[in-house]
Protein backbone atom coordinates (compact mmCIF):
# COMPACT_ATOMS: atom_id res chain seq x y z
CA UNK A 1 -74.76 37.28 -25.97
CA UNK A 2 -73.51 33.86 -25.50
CA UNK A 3 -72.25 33.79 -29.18
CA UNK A 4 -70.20 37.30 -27.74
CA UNK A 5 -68.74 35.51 -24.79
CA UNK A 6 -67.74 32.30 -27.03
CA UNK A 7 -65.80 34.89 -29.01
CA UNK A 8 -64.34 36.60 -25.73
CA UNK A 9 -62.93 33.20 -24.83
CA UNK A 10 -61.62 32.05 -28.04
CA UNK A 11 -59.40 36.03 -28.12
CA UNK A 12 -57.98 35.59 -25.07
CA UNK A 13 -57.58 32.38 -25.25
CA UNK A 14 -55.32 32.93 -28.14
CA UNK A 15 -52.89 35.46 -26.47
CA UNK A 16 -53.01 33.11 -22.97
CA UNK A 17 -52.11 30.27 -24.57
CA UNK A 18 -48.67 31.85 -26.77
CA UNK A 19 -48.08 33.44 -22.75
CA UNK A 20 -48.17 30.13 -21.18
CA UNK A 21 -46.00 28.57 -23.98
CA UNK A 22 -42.94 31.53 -23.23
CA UNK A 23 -42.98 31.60 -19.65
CA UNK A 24 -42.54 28.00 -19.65
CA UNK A 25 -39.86 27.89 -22.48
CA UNK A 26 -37.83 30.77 -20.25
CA UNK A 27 -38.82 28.60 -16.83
CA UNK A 28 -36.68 25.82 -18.94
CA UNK A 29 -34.09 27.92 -20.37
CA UNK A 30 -33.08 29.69 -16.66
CA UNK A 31 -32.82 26.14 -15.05
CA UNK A 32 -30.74 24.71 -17.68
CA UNK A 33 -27.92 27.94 -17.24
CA UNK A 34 -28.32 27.38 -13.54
CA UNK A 35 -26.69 23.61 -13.61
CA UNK A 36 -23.29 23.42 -13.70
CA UNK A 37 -21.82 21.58 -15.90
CA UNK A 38 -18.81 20.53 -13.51
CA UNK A 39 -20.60 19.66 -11.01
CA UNK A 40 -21.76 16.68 -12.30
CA UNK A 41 -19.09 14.82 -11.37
CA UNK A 42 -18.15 15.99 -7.96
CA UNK A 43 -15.96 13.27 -6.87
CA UNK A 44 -13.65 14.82 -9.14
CA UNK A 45 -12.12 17.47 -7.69
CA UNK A 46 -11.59 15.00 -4.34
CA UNK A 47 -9.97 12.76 -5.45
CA UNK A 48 -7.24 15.44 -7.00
CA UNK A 49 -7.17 16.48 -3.13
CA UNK A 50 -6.74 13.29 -2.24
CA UNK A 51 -4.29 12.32 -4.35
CA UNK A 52 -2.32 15.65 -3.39
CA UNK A 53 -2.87 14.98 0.13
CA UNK A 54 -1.56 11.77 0.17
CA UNK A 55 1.11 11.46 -2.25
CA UNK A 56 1.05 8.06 -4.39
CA UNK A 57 3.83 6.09 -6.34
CA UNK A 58 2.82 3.33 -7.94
CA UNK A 59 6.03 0.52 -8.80
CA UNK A 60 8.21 2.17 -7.02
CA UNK A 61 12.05 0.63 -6.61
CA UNK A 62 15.08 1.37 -4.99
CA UNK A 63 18.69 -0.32 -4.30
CA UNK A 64 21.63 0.49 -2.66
CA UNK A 65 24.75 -1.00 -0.53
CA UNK A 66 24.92 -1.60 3.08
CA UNK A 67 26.98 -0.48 5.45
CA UNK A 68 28.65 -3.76 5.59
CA UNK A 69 28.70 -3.71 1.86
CA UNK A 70 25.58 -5.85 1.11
CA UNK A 71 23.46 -4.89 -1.55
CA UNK A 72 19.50 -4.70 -1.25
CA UNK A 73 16.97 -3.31 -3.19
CA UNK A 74 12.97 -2.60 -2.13
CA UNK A 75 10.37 -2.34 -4.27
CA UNK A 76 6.73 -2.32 -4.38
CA UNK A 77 3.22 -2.34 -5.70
CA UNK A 78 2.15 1.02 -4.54
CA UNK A 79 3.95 3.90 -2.15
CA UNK A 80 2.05 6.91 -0.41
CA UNK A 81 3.44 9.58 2.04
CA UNK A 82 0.35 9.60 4.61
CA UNK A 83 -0.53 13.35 4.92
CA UNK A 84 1.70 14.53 3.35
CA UNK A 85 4.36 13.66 5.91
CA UNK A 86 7.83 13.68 5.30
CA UNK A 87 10.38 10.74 5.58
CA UNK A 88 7.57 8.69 6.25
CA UNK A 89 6.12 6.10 3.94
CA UNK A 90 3.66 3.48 3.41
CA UNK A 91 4.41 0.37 1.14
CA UNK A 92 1.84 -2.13 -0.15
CA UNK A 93 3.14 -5.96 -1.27
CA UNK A 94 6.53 -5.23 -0.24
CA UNK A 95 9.56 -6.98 -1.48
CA UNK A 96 13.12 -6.58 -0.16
CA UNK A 97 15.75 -8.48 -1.57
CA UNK A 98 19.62 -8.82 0.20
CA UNK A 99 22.34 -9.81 -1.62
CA UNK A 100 25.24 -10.31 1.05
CA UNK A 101 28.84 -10.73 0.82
CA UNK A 102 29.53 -14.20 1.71
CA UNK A 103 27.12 -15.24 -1.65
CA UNK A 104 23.76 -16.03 0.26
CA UNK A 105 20.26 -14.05 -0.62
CA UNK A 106 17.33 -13.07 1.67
CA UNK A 107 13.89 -12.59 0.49
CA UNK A 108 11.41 -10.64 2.24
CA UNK A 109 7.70 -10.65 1.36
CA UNK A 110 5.17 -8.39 3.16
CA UNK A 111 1.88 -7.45 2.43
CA UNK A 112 2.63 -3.91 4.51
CA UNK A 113 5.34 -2.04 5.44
CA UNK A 114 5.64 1.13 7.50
CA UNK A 115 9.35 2.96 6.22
CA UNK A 116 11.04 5.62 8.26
CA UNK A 117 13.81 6.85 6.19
CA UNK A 118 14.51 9.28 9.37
CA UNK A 119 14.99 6.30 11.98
CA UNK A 120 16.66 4.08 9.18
CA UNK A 121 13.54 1.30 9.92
CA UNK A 122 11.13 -0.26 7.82
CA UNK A 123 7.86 -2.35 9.64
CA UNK A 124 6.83 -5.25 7.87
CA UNK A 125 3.35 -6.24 8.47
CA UNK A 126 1.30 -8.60 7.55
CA UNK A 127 2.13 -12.21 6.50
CA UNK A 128 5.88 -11.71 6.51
CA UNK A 129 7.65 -14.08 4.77
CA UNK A 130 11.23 -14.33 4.47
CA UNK A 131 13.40 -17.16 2.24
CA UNK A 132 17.10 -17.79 2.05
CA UNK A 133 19.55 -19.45 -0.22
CA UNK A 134 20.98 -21.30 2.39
CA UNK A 135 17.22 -23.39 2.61
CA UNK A 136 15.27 -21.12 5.45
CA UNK A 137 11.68 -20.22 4.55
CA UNK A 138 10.15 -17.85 7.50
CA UNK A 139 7.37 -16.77 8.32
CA UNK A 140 5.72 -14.12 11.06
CA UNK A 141 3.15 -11.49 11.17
CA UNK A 142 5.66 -8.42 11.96
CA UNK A 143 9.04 -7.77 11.38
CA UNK A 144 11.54 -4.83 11.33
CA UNK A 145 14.92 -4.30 8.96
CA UNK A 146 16.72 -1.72 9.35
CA UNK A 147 17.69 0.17 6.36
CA UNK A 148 21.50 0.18 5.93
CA UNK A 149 22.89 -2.47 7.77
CA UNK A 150 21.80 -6.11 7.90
CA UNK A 151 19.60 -6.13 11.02
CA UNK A 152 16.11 -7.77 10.47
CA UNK A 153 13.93 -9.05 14.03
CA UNK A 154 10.95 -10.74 14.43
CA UNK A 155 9.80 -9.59 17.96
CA UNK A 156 6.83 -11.95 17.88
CA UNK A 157 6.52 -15.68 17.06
CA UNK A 158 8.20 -17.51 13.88
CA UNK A 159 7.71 -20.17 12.33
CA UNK A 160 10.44 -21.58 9.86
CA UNK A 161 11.55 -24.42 7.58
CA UNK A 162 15.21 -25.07 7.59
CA UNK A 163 17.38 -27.98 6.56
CA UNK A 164 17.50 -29.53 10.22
CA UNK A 165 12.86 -29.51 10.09
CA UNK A 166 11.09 -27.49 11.61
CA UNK A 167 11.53 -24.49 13.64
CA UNK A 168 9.00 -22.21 15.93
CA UNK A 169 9.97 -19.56 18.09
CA UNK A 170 9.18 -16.73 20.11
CA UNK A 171 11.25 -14.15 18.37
CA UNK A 172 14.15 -14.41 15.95
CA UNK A 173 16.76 -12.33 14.82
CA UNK A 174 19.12 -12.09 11.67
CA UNK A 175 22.12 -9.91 11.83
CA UNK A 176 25.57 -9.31 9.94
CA UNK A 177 27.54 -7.56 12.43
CA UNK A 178 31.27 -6.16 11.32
CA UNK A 179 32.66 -8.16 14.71
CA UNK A 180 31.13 -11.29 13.67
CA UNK A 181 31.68 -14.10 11.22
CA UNK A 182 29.06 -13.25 8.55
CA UNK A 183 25.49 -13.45 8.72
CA UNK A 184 23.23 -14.62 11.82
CA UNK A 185 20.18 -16.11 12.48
CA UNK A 186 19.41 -16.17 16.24
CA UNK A 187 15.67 -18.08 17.52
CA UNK A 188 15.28 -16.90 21.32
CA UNK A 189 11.39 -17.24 23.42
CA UNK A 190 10.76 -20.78 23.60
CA UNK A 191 12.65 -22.03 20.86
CA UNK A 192 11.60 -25.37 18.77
CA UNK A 193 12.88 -28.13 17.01
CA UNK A 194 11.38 -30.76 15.22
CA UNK A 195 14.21 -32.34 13.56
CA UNK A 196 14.00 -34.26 9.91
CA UNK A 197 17.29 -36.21 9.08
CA UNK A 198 18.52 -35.27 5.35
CA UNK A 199 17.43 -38.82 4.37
CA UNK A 200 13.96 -38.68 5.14
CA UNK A 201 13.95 -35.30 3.13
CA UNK A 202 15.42 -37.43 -0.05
């Protein structure tokens, strides 16, 4: 009898075991069709969304003439249009550079800049810098320029090297208005001056 049940065991052990063996196998074969393949890298398809979304130029440039005839040129490391807004842009390591009529040139360095092509402004923000020909080097946190006429204001404090020393202010201005002689640069708000005769510079 127990040489009978031995036996038993051994049969259906045999056709168990070769059971076991392809339900596992098809266990393993459903799960694998079940992954997706794509979906192993979902970031994928949001950053395409993103990028859509927010529309991104990278190196952009431009240049063009003023009003008054100046020429100035912007350009950039990167450019997006926030939300896909129009006439609206964002500007990272900004650099404007005007090339006026009487011979000077103005710099302008910003690590930010906010441009409305809509209300003709662009918002510089971030350590604004600005450097001139004539021997200004200025610098302020925000600034605006408009777009197509020489018109740049610092409505916060300056700080500035010029030939006469050194210059701080409350707010500063730099215009080239058709009615008046050239170019301007105006310091108003508590202006200034700590003067450095030319000698002392030598």
């Amino acid at each position: 009898m127990e040489a009978d049940r031995y036996s038993r065991l051994v049969s259906w052990l045999k056709i168990l075991f070769p059971l076991i063996a392809l339900v596992l196998l098809s266990t393993l074969f459903l799960l694998s069709r079940a992954i997706d393949p794509e979906a192993t890298i979902p970031f994928a398809d949001t950053e395409v969304q993103e990028r859509l979304r927010d529309q991104q130029v990278t190196g952009p440039f431009y240049s063009g003439t003023t009003d008054d005839g100046d020429l100035i040129s912007f350009s950039a490391e990167k450019l997006t249009t926030p939300r896909g807004q129009t006439g609206t842009n964002e500007a990272e390591d900004l650099r404007a550079v005007l090339d006026l009529q009487s011979g000077a040139q103005i710099v302008m360095d910003a690590a930010r800049a906010k441009v409305d092509a809509g209300a003709d402004q662009a918002e510089l923000i971030g350590n604004v810098r600005i450097n001139t020909s004539t021997g200004y080097s200025i610098q302020s946190e925000r600034m605006t320029s408009n777009l197509t006429t020489l018109d740049i204001a610092s409505p916060g404090p300056v700080e500035a090297n010029s030939p006469a020393g050194e210059i701080t202010a409350g707010a500063m201005t730099i215009t080239n208005r058709q009615d008046s002689a050239g170019s301007q640069m105006l310091f108003t708000k508590g202006v200034k001056l700590i003067y450095t005769p030319q000698s002392m510079k030598e």
